[in-house]
Protein backbone atom coordinates (compact mmCIF):
# COMPACT_ATOMS: atom_id res chain seq x y z
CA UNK A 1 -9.28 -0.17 -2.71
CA UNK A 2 -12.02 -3.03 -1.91
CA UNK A 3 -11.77 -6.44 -1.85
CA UNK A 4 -9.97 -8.09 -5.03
CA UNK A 5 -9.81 -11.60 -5.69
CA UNK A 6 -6.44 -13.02 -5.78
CA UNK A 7 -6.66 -16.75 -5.96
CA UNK A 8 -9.10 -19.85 -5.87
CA UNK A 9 -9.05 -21.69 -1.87
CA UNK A 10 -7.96 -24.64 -3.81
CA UNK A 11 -4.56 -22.35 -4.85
CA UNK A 12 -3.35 -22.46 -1.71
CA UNK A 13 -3.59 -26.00 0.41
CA UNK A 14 -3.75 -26.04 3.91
CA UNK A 15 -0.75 -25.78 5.71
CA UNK A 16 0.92 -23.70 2.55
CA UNK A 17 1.54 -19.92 1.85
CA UNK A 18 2.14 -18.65 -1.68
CA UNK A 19 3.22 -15.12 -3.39
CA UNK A 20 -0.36 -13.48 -4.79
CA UNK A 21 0.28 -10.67 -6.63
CA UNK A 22 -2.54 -7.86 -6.20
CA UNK A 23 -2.70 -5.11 -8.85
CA UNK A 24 0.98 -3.91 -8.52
CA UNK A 25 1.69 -5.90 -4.71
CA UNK A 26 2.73 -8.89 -3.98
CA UNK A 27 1.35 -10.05 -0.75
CA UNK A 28 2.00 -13.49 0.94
CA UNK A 29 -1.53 -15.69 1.24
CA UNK A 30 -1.56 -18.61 3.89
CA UNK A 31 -3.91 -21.15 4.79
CA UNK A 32 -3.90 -22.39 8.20
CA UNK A 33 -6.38 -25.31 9.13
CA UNK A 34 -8.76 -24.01 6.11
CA UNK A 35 -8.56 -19.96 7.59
CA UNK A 36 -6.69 -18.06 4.99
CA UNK A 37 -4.57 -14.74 6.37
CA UNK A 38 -3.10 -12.23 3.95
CA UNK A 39 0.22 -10.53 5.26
CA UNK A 40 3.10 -8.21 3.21
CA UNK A 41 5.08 -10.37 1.34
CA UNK A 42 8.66 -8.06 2.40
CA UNK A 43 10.44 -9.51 5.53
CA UNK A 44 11.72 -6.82 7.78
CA UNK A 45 15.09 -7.71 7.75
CA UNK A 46 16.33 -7.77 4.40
CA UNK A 47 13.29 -7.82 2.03
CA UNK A 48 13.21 -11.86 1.63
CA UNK A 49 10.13 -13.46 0.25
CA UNK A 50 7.78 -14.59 2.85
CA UNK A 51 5.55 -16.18 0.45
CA UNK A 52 8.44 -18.44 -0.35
CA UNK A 53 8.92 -19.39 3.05
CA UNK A 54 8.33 -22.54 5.37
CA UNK A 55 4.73 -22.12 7.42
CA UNK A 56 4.05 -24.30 10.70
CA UNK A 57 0.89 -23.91 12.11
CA UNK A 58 0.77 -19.96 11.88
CA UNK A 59 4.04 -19.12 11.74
CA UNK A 60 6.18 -18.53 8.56
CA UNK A 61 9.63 -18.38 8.44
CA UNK A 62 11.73 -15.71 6.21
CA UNK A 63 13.64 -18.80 3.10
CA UNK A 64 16.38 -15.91 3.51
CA UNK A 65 18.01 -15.46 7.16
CA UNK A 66 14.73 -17.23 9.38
CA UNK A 67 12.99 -14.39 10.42
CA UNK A 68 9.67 -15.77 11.76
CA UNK A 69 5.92 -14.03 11.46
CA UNK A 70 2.84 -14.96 12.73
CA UNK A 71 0.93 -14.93 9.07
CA UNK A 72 -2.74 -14.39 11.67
CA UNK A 73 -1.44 -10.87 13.39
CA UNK A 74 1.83 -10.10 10.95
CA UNK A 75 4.17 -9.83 14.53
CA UNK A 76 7.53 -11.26 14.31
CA UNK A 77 7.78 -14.34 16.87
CA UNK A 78 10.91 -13.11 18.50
CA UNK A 79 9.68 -9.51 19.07
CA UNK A 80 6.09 -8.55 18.50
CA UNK A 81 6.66 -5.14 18.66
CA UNK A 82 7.68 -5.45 15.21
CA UNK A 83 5.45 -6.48 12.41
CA UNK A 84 4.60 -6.45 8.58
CA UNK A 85 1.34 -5.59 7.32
CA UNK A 86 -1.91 -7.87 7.76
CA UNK A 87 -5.16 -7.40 4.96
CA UNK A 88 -7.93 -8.72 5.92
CA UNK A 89 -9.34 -11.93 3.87
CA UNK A 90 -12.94 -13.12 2.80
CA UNK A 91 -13.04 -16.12 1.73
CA UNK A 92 -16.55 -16.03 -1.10
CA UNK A 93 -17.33 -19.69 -2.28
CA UNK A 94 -14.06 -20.73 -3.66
CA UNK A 95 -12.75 -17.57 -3.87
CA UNK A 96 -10.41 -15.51 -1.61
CA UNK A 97 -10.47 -11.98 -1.76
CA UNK A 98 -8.36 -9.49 -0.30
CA UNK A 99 -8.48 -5.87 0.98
CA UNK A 100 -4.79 -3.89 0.83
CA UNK A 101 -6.15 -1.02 1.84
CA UNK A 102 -7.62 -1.56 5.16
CA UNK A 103 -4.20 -3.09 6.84
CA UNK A 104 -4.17 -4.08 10.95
């Protein structure tokens, strides 16, 4: 898979993550400070919505039991031996675009 666009910069304020669904994934899409990063949406621990979760600066927080990610590398913050899935993001005009594929 290449790049796919999944929303419009202006979806997705800075300081804000949202659910983007990609083909058949859902992936969570943050902006922080006007740099967009594109992790798994599934939280390790119990398969909560991280794109319905609370993001300071980089780090989101699980809306189901507070597991904590850093949306830039996917680590969690308390271990970072453990991570979900990071895409990498282009970000064309006022576009974003996505690449599931090609996961760090």
């Amino acid at each position: 898979m290449a790049f796919v666009r999944v929303a419009g910069t202006s979806d997705i304020p800075a300081g804000t993550i949202k659910e983007c669904t990609v083909g058949e994934a859902v992936i969570a899409l943050a902006n922080v400070g006007g740099k967009f990063h594109a992790i798994s949406n599934t939280c390790l621990h119990r398969g909560g919505p991280l794109g319905q979760g609370l993001l300071d600066g980089s780090v989101v927080t699980c809306p189901w039991h507070g597991w904590q990610f850093d949306v830039a590398t996917g680590k969690t913050v308390q271990n970072a031996k453990f991570g979900v899935d990071c895409f990498p993001v282009e970000v064309r005009g006022e576009e974003i675009f996505v690449d599931l594929s090609a996961s760090k």
